[in-house]
N, C-alpha and C. Protein backbone atom coordinates (compact mmCIF):
# COMPACT_ATOMS: atom_id res chain seq x y z
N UNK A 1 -2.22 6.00 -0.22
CA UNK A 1 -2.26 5.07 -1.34
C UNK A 1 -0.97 5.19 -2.13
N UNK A 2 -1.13 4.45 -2.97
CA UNK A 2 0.04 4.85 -3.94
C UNK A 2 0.50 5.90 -4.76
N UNK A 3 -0.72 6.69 -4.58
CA UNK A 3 -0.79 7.95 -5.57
C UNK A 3 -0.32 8.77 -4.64
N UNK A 4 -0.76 9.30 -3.67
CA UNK A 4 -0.78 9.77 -2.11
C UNK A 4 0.35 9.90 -1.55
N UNK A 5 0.45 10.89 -0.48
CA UNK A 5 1.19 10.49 1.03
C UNK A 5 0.60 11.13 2.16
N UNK A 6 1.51 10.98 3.02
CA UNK A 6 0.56 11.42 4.52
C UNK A 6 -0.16 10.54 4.99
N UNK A 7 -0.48 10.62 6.31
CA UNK A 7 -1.20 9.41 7.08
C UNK A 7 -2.33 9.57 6.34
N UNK A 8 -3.30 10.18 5.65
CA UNK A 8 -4.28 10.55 5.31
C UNK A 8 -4.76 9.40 4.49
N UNK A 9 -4.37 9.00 3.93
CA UNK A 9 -4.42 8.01 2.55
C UNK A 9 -2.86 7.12 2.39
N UNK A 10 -2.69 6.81 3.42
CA UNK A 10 -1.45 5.71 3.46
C UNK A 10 -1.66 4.52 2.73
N UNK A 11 -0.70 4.01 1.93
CA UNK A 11 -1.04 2.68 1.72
C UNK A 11 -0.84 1.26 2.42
N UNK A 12 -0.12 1.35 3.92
CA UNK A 12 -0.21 0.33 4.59
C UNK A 12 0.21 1.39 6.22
N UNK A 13 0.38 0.17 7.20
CA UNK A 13 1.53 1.23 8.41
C UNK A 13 2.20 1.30 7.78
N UNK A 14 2.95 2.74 8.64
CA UNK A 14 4.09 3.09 8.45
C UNK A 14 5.25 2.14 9.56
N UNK A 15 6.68 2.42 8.78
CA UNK A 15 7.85 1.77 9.49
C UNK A 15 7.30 2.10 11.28
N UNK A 16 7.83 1.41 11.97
CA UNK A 16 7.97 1.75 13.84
C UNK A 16 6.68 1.16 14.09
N UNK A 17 6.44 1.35 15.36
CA UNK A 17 4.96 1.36 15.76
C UNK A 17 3.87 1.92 15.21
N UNK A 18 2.88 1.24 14.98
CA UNK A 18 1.81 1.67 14.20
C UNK A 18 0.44 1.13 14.18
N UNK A 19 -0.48 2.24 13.67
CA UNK A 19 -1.97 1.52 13.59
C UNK A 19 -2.25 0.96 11.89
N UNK A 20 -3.00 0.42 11.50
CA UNK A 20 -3.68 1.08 10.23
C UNK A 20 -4.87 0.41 10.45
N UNK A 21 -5.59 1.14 9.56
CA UNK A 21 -7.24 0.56 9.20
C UNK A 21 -7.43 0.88 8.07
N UNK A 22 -8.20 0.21 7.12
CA UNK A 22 -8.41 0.18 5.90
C UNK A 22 -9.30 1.05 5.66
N UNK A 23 -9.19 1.86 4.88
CA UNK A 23 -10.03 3.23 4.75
C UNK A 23 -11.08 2.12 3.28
N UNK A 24 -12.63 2.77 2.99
CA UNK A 24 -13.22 2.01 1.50
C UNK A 24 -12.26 1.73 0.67
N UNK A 25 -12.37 0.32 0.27
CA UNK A 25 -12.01 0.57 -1.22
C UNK A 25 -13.25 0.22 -2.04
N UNK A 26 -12.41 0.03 -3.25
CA UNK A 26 -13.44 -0.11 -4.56
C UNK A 26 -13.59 -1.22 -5.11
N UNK A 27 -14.25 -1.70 -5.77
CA UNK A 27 -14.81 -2.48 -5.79
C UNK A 27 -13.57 -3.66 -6.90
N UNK A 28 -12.95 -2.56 -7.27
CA UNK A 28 -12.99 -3.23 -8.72
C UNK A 28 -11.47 -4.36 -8.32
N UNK A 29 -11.02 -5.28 -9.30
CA UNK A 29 -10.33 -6.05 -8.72
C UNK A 29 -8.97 -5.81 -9.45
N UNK A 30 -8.05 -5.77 -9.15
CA UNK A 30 -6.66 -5.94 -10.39
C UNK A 30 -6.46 -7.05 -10.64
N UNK A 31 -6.53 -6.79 -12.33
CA UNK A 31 -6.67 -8.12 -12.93
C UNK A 31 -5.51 -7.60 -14.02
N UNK A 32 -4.67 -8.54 -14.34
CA UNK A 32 -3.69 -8.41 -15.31
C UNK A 32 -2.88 -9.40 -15.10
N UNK A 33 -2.66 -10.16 -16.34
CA UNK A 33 -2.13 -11.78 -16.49
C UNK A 33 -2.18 -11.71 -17.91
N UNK A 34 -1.36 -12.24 -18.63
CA UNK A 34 -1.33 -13.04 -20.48
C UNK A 34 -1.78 -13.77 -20.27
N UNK A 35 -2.00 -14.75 -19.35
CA UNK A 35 -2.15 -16.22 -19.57
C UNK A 35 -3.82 -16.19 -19.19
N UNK A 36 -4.75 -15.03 -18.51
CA UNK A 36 -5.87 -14.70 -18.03
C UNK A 36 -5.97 -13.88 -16.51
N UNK A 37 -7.06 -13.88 -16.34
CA UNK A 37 -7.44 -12.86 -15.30
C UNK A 37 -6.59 -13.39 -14.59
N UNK A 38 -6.10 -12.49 -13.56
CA UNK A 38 -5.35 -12.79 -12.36
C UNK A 38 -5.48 -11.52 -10.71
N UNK A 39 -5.16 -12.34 -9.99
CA UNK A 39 -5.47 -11.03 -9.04
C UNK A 39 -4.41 -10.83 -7.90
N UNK A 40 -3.73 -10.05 -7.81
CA UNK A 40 -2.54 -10.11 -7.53
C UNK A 40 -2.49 -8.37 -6.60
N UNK A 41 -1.28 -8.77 -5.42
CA UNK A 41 -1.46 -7.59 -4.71
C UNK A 41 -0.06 -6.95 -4.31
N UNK A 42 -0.29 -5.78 -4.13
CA UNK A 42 0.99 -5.34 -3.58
C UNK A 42 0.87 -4.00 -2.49
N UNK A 43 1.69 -3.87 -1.45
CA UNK A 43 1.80 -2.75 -0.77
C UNK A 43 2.78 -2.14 -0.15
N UNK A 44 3.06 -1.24 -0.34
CA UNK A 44 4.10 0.03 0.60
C UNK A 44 3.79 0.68 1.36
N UNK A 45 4.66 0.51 2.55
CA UNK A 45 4.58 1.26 3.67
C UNK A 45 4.75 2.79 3.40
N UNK A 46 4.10 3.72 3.91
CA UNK A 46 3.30 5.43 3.19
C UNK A 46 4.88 6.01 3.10
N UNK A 47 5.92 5.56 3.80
CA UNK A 47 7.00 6.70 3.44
C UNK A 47 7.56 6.39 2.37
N UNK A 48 7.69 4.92 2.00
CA UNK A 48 8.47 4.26 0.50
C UNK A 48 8.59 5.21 -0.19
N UNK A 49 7.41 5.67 -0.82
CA UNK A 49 6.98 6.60 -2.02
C UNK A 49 7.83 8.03 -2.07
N UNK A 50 7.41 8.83 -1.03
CA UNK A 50 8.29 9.97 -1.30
C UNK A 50 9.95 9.85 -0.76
N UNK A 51 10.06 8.32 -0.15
CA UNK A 51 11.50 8.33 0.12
C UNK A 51 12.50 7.74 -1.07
N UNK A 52 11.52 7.08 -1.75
CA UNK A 52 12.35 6.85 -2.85
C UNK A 52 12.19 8.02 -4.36
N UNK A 53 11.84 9.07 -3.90
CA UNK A 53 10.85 9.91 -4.79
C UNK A 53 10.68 9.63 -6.22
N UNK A 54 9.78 8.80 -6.44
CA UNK A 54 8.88 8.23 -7.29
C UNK A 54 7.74 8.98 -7.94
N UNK A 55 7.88 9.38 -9.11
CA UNK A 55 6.23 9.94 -9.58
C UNK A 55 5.52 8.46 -9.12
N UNK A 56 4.30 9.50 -9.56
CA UNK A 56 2.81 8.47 -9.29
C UNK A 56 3.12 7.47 -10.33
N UNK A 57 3.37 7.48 -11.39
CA UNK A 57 3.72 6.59 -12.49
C UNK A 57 4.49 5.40 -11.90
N UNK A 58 5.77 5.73 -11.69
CA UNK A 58 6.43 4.81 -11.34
C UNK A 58 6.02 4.32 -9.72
N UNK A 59 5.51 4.76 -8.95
CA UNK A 59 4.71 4.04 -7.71
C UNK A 59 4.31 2.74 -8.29
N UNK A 60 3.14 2.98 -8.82
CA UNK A 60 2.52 2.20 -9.27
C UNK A 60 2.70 1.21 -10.89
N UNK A 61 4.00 1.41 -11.61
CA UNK A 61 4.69 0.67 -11.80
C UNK A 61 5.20 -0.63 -10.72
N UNK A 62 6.02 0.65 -10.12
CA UNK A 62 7.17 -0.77 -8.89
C UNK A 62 6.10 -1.54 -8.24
N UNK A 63 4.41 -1.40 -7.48
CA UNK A 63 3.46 -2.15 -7.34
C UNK A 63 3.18 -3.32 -8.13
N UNK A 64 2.95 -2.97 -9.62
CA UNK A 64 3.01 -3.90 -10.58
C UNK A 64 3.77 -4.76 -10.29
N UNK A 65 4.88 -4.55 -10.47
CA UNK A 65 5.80 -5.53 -10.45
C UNK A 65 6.56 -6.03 -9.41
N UNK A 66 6.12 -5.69 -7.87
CA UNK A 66 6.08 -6.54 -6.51
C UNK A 66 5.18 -7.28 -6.68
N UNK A 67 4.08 -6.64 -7.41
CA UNK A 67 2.80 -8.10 -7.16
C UNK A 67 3.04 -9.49 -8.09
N UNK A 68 4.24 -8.78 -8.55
CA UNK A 68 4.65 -10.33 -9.65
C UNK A 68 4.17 -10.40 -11.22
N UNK A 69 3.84 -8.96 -11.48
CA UNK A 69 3.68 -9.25 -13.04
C UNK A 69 5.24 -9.02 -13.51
N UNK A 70 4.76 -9.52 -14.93
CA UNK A 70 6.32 -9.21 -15.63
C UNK A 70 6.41 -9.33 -17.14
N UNK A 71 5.19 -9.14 -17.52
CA UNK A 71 4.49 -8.70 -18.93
C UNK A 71 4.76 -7.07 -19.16
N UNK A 72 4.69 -6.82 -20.29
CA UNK A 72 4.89 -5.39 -20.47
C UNK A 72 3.28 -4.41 -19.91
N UNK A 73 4.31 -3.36 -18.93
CA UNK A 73 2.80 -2.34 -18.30
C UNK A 73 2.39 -1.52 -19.32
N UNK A 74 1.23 -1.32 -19.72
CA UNK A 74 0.71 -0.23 -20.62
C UNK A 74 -0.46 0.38 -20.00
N UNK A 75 -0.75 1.58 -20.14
CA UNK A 75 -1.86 2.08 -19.75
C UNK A 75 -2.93 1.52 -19.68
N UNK A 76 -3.41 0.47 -20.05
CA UNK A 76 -4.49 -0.32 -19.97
C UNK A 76 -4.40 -1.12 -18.92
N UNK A 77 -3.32 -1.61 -18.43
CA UNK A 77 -3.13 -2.67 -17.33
C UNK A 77 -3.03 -1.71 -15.89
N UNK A 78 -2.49 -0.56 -16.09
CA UNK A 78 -2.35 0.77 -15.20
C UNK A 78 -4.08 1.05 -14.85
N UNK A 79 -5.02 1.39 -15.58
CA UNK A 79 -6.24 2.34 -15.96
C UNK A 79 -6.93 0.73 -15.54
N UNK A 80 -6.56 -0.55 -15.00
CA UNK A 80 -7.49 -1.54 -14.76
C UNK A 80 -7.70 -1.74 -13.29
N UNK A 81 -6.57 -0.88 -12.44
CA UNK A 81 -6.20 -1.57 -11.11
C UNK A 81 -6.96 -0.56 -10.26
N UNK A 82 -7.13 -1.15 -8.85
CA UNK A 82 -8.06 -0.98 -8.22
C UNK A 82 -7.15 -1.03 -6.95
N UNK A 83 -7.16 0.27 -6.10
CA UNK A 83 -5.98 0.99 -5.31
C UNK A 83 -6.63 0.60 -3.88
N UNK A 84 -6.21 -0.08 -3.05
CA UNK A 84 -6.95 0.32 -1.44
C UNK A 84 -6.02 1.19 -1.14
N UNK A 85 -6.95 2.16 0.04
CA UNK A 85 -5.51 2.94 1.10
C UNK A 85 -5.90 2.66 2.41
N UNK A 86 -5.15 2.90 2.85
CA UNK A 86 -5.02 2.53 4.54
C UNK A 86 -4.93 3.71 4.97
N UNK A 87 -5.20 4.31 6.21
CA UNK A 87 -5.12 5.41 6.83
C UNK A 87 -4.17 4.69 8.33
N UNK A 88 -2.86 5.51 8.78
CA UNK A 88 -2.11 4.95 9.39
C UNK A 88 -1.31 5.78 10.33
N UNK A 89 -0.80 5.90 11.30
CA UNK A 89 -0.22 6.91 12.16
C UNK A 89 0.76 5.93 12.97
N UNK A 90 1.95 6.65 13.13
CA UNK A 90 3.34 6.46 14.06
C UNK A 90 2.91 7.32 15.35
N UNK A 91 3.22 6.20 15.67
CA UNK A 91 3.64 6.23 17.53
C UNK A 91 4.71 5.38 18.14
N UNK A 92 4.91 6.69 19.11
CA UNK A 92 6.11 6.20 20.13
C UNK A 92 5.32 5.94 21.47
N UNK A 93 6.32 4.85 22.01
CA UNK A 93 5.91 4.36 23.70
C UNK A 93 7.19 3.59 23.82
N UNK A 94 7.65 3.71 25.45
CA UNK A 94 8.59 2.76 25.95
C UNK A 94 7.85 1.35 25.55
N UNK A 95 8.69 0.80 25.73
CA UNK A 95 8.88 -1.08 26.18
C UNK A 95 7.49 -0.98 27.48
N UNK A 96 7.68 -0.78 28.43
CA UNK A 96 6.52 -0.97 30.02
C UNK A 96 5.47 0.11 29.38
N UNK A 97 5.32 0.61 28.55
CA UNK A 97 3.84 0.95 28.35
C UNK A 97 3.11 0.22 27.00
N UNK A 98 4.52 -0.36 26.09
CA UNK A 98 3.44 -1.24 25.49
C UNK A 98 3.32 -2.57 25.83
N UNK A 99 3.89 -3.11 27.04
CA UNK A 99 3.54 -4.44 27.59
C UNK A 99 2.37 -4.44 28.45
N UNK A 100 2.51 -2.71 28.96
CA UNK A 100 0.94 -2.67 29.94
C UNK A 100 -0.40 -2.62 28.55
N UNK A 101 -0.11 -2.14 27.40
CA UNK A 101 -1.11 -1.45 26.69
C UNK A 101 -1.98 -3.22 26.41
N UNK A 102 -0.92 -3.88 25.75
CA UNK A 102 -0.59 -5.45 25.30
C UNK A 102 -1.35 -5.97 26.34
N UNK A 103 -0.88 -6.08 27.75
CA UNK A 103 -2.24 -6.64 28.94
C UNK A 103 -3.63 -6.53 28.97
N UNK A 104 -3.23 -4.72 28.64
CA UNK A 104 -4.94 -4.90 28.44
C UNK A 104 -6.15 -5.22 27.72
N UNK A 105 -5.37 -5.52 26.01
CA UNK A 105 -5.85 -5.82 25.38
C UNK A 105 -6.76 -7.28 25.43
């Protein structure tokens, strides 16, 4: 997730070849807009975070504001949002084993 790292709680694939699957989320929706509710999304691939080394704060700042807000963030708009994570793993394969993998699908 955004808070997170490690395949464990990823917040999308990672860069290269990859799986993900959406691990639960919660229920709740991110909502933050002046003008009214809004629902708006954003995600990073699991290495972003510690490659740009980011506290948790600012993670989820720079989220904010990929998803297109641009109102001032305050803890209230932070303490409203509602995090999915993805659980995700890198893999390597030649070219002829993922065209055979791709067939069989």
């Amino acid at each position: 997730s955004l808070l997170g790292g490690g395949n464990e709680d990823s917040a999308s694939s990672s860069s290269g070849s990859g799986a993900s699957t959406p691990a639960p989320a919660s229920s709740k929706k991110s909502r933050f807009s002046r003008s009214g509710p809004a629902f708006l999304t954003a995600t990073y691939l699991p290495d972003v975070i510690p490659d740009q080394g980011w506290t948790k704060q600012e993670a989820i700042d720079s989220a904010i504001r990929k998803a297109g807000f641009t109102g001032r963030i305050t803890d209230d708009i932070r303490n409203s949002l509602g995090v999915r994570r993805y659980r995700s793993e890198k893999v390597q394969c030649t070219y002829a084993d993922y065209v055979a993998w791709k067939q069989d699908q």
